[in-house]
C-alpha atoms as a PDB file:
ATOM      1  CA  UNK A   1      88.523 147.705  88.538  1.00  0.00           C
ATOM      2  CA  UNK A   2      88.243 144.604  90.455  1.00  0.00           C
ATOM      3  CA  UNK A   3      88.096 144.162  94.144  1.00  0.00           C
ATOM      4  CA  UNK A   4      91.430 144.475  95.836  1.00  0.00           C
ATOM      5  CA  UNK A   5      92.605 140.614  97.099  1.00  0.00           C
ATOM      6  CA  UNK A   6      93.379 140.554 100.777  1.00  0.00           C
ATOM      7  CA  UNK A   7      96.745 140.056 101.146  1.00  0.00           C
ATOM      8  CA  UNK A   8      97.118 138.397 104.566  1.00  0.00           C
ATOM      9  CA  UNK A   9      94.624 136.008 105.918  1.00  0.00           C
ATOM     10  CA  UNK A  10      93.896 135.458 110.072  1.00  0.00           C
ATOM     11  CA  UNK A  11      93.529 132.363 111.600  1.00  0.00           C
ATOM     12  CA  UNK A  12      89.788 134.124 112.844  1.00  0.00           C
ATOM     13  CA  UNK A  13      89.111 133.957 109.324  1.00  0.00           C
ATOM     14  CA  UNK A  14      89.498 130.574 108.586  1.00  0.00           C
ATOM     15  CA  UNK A  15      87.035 129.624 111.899  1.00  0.00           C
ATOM     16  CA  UNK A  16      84.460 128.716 108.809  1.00  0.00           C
ATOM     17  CA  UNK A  17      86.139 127.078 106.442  1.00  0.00           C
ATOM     18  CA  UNK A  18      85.991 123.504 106.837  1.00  0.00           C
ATOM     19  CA  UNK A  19      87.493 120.413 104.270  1.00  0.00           C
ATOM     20  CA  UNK A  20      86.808 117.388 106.818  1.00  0.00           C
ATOM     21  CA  UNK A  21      85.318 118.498 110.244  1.00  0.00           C
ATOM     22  CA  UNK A  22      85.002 122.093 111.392  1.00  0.00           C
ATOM     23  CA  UNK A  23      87.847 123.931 112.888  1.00  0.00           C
ATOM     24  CA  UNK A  24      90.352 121.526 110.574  1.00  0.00           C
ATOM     25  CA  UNK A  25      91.931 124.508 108.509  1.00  0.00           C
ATOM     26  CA  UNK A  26      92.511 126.741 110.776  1.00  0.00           C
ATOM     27  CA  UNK A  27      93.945 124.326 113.311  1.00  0.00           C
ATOM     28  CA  UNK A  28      96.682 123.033 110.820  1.00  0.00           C
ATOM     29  CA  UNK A  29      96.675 126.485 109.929  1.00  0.00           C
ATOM     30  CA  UNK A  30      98.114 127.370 113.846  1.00  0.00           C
ATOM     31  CA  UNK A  31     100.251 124.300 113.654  1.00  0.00           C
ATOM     32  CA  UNK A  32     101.727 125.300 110.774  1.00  0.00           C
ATOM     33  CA  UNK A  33     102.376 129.005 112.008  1.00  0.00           C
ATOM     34  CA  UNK A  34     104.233 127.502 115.354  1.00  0.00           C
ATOM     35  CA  UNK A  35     106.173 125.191 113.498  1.00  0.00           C
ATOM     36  CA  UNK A  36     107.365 127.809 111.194  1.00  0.00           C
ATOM     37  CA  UNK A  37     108.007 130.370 114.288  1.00  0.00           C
ATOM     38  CA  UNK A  38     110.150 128.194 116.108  1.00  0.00           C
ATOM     39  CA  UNK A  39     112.157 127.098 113.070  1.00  0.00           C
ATOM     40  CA  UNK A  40     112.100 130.728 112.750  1.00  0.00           C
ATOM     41  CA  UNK A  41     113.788 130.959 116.638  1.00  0.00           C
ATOM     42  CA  UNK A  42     115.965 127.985 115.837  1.00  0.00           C
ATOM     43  CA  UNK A  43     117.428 129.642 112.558  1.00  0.00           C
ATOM     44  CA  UNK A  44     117.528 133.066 113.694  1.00  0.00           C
ATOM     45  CA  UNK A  45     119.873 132.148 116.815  1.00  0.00           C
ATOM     46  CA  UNK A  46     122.471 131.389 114.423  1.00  0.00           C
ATOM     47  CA  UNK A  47     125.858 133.397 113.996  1.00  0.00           C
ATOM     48  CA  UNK A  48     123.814 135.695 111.501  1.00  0.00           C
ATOM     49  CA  UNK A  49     122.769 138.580 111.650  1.00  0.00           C
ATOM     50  CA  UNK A  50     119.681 138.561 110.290  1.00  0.00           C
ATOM     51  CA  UNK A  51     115.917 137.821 111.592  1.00  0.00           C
ATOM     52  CA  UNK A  52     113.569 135.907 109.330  1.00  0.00           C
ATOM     53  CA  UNK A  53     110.137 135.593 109.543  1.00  0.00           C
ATOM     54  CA  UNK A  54     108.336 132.915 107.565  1.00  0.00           C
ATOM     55  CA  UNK A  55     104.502 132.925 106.545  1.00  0.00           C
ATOM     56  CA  UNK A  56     102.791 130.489 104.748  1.00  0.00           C
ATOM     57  CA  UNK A  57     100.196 131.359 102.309  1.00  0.00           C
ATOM     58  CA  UNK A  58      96.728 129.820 101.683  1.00  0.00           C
ATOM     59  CA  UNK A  59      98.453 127.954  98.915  1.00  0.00           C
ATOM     60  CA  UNK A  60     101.177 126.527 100.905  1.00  0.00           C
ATOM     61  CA  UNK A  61      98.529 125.785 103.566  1.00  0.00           C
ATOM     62  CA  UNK A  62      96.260 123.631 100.919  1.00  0.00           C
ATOM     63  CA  UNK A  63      99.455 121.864  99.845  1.00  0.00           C
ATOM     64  CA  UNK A  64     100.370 120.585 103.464  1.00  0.00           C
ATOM     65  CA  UNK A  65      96.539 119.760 104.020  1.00  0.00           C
ATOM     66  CA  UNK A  66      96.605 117.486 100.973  1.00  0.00           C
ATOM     67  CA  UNK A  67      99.527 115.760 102.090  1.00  0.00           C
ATOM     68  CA  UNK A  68      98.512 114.857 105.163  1.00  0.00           C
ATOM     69  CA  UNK A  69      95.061 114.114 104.029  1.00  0.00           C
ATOM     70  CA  UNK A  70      94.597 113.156 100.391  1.00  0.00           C
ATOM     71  CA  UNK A  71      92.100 115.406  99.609  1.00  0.00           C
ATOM     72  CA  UNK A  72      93.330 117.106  96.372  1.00  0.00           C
ATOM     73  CA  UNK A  73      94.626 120.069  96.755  1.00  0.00           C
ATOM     74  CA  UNK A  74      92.527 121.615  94.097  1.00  0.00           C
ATOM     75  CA  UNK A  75      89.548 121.306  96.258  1.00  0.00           C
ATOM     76  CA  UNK A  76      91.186 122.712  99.090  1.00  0.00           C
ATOM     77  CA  UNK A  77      91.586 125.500  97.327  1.00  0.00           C
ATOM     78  CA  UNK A  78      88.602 125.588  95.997  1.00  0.00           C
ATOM     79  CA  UNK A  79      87.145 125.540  99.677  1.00  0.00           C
ATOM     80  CA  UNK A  80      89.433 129.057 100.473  1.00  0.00           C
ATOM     81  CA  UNK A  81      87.920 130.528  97.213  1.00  0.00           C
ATOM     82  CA  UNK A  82      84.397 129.950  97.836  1.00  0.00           C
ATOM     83  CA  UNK A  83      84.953 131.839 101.417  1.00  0.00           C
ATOM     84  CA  UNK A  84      86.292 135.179  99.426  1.00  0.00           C
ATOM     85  CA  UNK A  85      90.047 133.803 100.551  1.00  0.00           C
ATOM     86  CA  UNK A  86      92.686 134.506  97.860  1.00  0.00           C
ATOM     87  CA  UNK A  87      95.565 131.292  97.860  1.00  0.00           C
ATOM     88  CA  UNK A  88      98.204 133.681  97.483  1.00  0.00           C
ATOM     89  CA  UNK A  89      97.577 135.711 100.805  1.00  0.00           C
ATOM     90  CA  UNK A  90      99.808 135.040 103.216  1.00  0.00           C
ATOM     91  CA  UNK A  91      98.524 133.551 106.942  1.00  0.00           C
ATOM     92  CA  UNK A  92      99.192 135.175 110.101  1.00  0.00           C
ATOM     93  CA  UNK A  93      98.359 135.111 113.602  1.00  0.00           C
ATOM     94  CA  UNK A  94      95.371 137.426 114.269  1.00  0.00           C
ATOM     95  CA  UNK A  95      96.797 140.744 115.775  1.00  0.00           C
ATOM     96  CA  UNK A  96      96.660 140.800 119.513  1.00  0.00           C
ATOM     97  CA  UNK A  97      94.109 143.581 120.837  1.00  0.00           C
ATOM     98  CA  UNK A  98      95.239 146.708 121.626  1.00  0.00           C
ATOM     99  CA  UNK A  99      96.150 147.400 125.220  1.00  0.00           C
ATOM    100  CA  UNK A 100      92.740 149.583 126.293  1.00  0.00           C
ATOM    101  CA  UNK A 101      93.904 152.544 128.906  1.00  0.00           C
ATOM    102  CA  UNK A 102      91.501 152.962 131.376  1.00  0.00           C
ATOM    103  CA  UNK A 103      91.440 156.360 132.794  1.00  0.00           C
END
């Protein structure tokens, strides 16, 4: 058997991977995230009763980093590949660290 693909992806984890300068994935990475979040809060303060949650994935990510850049997607993804990243996990905010007790 193959190794298991990670299903969600961090914004830690994309610290390293870089297509024009470092830092630029995972900072349209976070953009990305808070734009869907408060679309998110926007949506879910409508008259229904349900609570969405939207997550890009790697893939979606490359796509909106070609747009706005040029660079062909393909290489993008490429990029994600080459750092063990699978284009079909989904991105999340890295989990916030667990309250330590003191005592």
């Amino acid at each position: 058997m193959g190794k298991r693909r990670q299903e969600t992806v961090y914004l830690s984890q994309l610290e390293d991977v870089q297509i024009l300068w470092p830092g630029d994935v995972r900072a349209l990475a976070e953009f990305v995230l808070r734009s869907f979040d408060a679309k998110d809060r926007i949506g879910n303060a409508g008259p229904s009763n349900s609570i969405v949650k939207s997550r890009p994935t790697l893939h979606g990510l490359a796509g909106h980093f070609a747009w706005i850049t040029g660079v062909p997607e393909v290489q993008i993804e490429r990029q994600f590949e080459a750092h063990g990243l699978f284009p079909g996990a989904t991105v999340e905010f890295d989990p916030a660290p667990s309250a330590v007790s003191e005592g």
